[in-house]
Protein backbone atom coordinates (compact mmCIF):
# COMPACT_ATOMS: atom_id res chain seq x y z
CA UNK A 1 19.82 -0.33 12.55
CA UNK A 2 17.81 2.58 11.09
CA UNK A 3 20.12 2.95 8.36
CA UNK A 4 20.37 -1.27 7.43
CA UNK A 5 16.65 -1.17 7.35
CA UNK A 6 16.37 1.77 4.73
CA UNK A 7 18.94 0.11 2.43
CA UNK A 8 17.41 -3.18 2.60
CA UNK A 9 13.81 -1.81 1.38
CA UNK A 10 15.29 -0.05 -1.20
CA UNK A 11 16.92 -3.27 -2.65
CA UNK A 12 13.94 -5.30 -1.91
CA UNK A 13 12.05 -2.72 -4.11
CA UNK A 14 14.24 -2.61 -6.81
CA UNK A 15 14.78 -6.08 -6.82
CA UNK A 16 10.89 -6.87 -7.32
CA UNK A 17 11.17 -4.11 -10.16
CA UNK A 18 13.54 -6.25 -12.20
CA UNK A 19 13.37 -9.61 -10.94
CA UNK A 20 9.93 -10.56 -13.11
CA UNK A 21 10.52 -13.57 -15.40
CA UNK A 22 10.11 -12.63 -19.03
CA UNK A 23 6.99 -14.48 -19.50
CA UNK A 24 5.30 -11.85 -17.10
CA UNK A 25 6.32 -9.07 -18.29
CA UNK A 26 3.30 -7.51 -19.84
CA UNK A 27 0.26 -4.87 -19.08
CA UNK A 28 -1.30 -7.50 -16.37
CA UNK A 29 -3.51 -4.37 -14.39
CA UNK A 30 -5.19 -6.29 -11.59
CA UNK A 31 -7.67 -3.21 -11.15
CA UNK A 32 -7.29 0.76 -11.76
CA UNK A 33 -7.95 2.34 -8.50
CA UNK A 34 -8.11 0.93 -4.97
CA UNK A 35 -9.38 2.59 -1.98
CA UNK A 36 -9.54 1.82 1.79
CA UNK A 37 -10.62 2.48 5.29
CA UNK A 38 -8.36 1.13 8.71
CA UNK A 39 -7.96 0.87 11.96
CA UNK A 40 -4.39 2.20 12.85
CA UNK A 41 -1.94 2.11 15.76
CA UNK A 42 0.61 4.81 16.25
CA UNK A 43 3.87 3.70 18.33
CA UNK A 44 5.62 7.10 19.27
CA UNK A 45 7.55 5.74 22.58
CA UNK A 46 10.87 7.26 21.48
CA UNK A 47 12.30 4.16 22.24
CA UNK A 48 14.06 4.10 19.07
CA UNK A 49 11.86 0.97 17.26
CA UNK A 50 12.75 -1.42 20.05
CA UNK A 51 9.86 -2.98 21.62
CA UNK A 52 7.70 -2.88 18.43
CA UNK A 53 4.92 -5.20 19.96
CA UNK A 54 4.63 -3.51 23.43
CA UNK A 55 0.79 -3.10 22.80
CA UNK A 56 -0.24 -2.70 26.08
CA UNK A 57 2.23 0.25 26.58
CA UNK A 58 2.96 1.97 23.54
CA UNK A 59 0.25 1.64 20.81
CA UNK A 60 -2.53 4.21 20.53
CA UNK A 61 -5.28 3.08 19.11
CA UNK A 62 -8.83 4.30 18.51
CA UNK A 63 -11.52 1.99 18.41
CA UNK A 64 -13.35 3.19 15.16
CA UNK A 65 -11.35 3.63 11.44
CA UNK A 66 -8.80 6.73 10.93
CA UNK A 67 -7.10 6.08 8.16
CA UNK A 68 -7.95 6.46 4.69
CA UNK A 69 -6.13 5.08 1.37
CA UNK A 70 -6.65 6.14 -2.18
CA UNK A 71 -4.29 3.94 -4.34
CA UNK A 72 -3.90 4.32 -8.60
CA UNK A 73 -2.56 1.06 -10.90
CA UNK A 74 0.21 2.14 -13.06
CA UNK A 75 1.79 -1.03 -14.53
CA UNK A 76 4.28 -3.89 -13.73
CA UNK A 77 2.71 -4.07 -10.31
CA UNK A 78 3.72 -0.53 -9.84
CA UNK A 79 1.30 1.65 -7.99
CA UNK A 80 0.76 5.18 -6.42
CA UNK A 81 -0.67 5.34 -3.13
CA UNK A 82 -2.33 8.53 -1.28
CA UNK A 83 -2.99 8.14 2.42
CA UNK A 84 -4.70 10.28 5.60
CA UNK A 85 -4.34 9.11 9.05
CA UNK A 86 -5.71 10.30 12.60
CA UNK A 87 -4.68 9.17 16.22
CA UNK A 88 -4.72 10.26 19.35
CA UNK A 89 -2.02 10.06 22.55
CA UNK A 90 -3.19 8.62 24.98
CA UNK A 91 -2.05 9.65 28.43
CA UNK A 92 -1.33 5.89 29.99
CA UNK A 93 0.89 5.22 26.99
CA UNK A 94 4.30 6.12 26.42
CA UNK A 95 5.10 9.10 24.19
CA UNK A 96 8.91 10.09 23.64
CA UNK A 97 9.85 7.88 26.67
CA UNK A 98 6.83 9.41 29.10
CA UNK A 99 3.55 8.74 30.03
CA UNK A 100 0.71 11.06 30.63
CA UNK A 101 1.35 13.33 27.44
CA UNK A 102 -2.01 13.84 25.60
CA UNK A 103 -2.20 15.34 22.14
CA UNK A 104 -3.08 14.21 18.47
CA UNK A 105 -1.12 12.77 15.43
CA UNK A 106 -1.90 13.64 12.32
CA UNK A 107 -0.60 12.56 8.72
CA UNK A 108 -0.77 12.98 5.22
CA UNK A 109 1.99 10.61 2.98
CA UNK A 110 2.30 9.97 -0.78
CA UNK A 111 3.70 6.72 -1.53
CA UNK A 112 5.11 4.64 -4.39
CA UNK A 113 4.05 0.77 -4.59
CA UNK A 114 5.49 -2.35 -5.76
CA UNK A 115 3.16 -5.64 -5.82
CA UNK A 116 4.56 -8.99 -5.94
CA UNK A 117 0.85 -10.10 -7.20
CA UNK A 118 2.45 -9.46 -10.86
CA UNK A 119 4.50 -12.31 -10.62
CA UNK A 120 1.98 -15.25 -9.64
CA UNK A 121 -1.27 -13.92 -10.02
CA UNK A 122 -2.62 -16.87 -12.02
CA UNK A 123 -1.10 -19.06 -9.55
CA UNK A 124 -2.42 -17.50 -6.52
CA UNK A 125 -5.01 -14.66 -6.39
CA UNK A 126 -5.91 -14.25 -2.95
CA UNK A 127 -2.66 -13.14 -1.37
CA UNK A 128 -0.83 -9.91 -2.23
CA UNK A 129 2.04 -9.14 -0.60
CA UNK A 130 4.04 -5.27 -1.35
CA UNK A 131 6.47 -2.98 -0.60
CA UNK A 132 5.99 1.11 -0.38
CA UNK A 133 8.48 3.71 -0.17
CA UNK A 134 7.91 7.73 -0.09
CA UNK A 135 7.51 10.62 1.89
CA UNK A 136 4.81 12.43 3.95
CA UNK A 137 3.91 15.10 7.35
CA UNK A 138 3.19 14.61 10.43
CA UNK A 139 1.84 16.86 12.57
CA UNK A 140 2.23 15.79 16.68
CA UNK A 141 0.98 17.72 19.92
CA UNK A 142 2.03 17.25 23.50
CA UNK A 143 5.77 16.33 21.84
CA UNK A 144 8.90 18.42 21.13
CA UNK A 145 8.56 18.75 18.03
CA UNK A 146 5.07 19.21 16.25
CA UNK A 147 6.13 19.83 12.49
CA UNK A 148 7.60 16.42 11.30
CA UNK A 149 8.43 15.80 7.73
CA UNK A 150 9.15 11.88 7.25
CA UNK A 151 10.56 9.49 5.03
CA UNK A 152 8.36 6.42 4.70
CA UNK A 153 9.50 2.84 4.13
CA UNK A 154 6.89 -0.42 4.75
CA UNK A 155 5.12 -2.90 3.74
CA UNK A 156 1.91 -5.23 3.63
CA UNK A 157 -0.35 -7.37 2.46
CA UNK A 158 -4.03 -7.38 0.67
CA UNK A 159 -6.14 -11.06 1.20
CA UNK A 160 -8.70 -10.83 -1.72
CA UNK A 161 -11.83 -12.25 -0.27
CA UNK A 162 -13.47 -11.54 -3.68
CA UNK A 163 -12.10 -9.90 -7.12
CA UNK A 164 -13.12 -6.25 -5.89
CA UNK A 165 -12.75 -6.90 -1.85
CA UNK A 166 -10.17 -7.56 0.46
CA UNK A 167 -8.47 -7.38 4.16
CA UNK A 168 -5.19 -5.22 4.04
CA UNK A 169 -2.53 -5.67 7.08
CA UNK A 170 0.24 -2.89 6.59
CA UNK A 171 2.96 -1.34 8.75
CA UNK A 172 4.92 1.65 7.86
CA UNK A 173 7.87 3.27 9.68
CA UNK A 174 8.40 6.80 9.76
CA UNK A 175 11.82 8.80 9.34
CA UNK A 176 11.72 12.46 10.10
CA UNK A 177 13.93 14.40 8.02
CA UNK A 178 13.62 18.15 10.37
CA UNK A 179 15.65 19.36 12.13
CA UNK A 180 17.54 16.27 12.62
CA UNK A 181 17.79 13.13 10.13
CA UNK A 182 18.05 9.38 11.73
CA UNK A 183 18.98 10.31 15.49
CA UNK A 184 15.56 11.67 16.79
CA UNK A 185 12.46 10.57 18.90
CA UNK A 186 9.85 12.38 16.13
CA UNK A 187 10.55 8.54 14.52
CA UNK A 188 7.52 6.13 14.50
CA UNK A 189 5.95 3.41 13.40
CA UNK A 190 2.34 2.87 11.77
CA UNK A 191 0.52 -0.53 11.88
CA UNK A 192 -2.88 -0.81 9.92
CA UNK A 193 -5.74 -3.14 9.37
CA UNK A 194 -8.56 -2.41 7.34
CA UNK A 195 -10.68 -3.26 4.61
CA UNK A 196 -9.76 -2.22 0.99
CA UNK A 197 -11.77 -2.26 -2.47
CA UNK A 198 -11.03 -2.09 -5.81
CA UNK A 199 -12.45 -1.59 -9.45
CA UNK A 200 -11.78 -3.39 -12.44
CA UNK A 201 -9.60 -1.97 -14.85
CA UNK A 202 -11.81 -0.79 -18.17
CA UNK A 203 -9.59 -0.41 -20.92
CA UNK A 204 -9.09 -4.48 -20.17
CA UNK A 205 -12.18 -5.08 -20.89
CA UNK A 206 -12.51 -2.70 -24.17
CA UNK A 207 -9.70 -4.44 -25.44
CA UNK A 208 -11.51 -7.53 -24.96
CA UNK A 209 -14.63 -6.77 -27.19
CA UNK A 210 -12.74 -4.85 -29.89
CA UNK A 211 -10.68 -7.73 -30.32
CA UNK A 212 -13.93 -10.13 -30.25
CA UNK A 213 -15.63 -7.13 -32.88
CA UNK A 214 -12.40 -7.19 -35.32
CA UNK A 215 -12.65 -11.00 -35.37
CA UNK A 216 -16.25 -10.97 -36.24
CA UNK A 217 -15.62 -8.82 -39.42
CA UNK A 218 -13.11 -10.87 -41.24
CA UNK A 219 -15.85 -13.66 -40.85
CA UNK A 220 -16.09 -14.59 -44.63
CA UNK A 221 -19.99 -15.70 -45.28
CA UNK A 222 -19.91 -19.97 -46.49
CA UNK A 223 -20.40 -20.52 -50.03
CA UNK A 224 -23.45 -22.21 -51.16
CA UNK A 225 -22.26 -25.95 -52.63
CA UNK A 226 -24.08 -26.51 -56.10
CA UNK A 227 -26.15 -28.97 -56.71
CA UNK A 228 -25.47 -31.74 -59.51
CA UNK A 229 -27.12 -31.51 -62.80
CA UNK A 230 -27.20 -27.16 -62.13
């Protein structure tokens, strides 16, 4: 299942890469960075991603923000995306297939981004869905294995309330790679909500007036008509 589920995202991701019709294939930056603060759930049951919306019993969850993003525009709805993420176990939820462990998880993860916004954004601004893939490190108390290094494959999507803010709903599942690959219970899953902002992209804009200046200097002056009988 683990294994369908990586392929799959890969495809999906490299079929958004080269699927763009040829009309929209041009410099269209939305905005040049994008940053954002979340809420986020940690589900670390060990149960192998099966019950993925046992809330009650498996998601830890603080009530104040934890996460942080940091994401930079390249081009063709490509992005890079830096993130930072806190939780805490709590002892009433399952943790690799046990309750009453108590400890921390803590994450850093660099991730590449593909947005489908490229591909309609004229038709419909509001609604951005995406794809990320990359790696990052956990670090875990109260578990087996503290020092996790993961693979990272996910997804989300950004509601634009207005041209620089937004609501962002993301969920990210996490492969560790040490000491075993696939076949281990240091595999979660991520869920986020949170707010995200962005700023305009500036060389769109200089483009803008130099083209509007360059136009203004070919302006050739109107010649005066002469008068009869002159």
């Amino acid at each position: 299942m683990l294994k369908n589920l990586f392929l799959a995202s890969i495809i999906l991701i490299s079929f958004g890469a080269y699927a763009q019709p040829y009309k929209t294939i041009k410099p269209f930056k939305p905005y040049k960075w994008m940053i954002g603060l979340h809420w986020t759930a940690v589900e670390d049951d060990g149960n192998k991603f099966g019950n993925i919306f046992d809330i009650a019993n498996s998601w830890n969850i603080k009530p104040f923000p934890t996460r942080f993003t940091l994401d930079r525009y390249l081009v063709y709805g490509w992005s890079i995306e830096m993130t930072a993420s806190y939780a805490a176990y709590t002892p009433s939820k399952l943790v690799n297939d046990s309750t009453g462990r108590e400890g921390i998880n803590v994450s850093i993860d660099f991730n590449a981004k593909y947005s489908f916004y490229n591909l309609y954004a004229p038709r419909a601004r509001w609604i951005d869905p995406y794809l990320i893939a990359g790696v990052g490190f956990t670090y875990r108390t109260g578990t087996a294995d503290p020092y996790v290094p993961t693979v990272n494959i996910g997804g989300g999507v950004n509601f634009w309330i207005a041209n620089w803010f937004g609501v962002q709903l993301s969920s990210c599942a996490k492969f560790a790679v040490y000491p075993t690959f696939w076949n281990t219970k240091s595999n979660y899953l991520q869920h986020n909500a949170g707010l995200v902002f962005r700023t305009p992209d500036n060389a769109k804009y200089k483009n803008t007036n130099r083209k509007k200046q360059h136009k203004w200097t070919k302006k050739q002056p109107k010649k005066l008509k002469r008068k009869r009988g002159h």
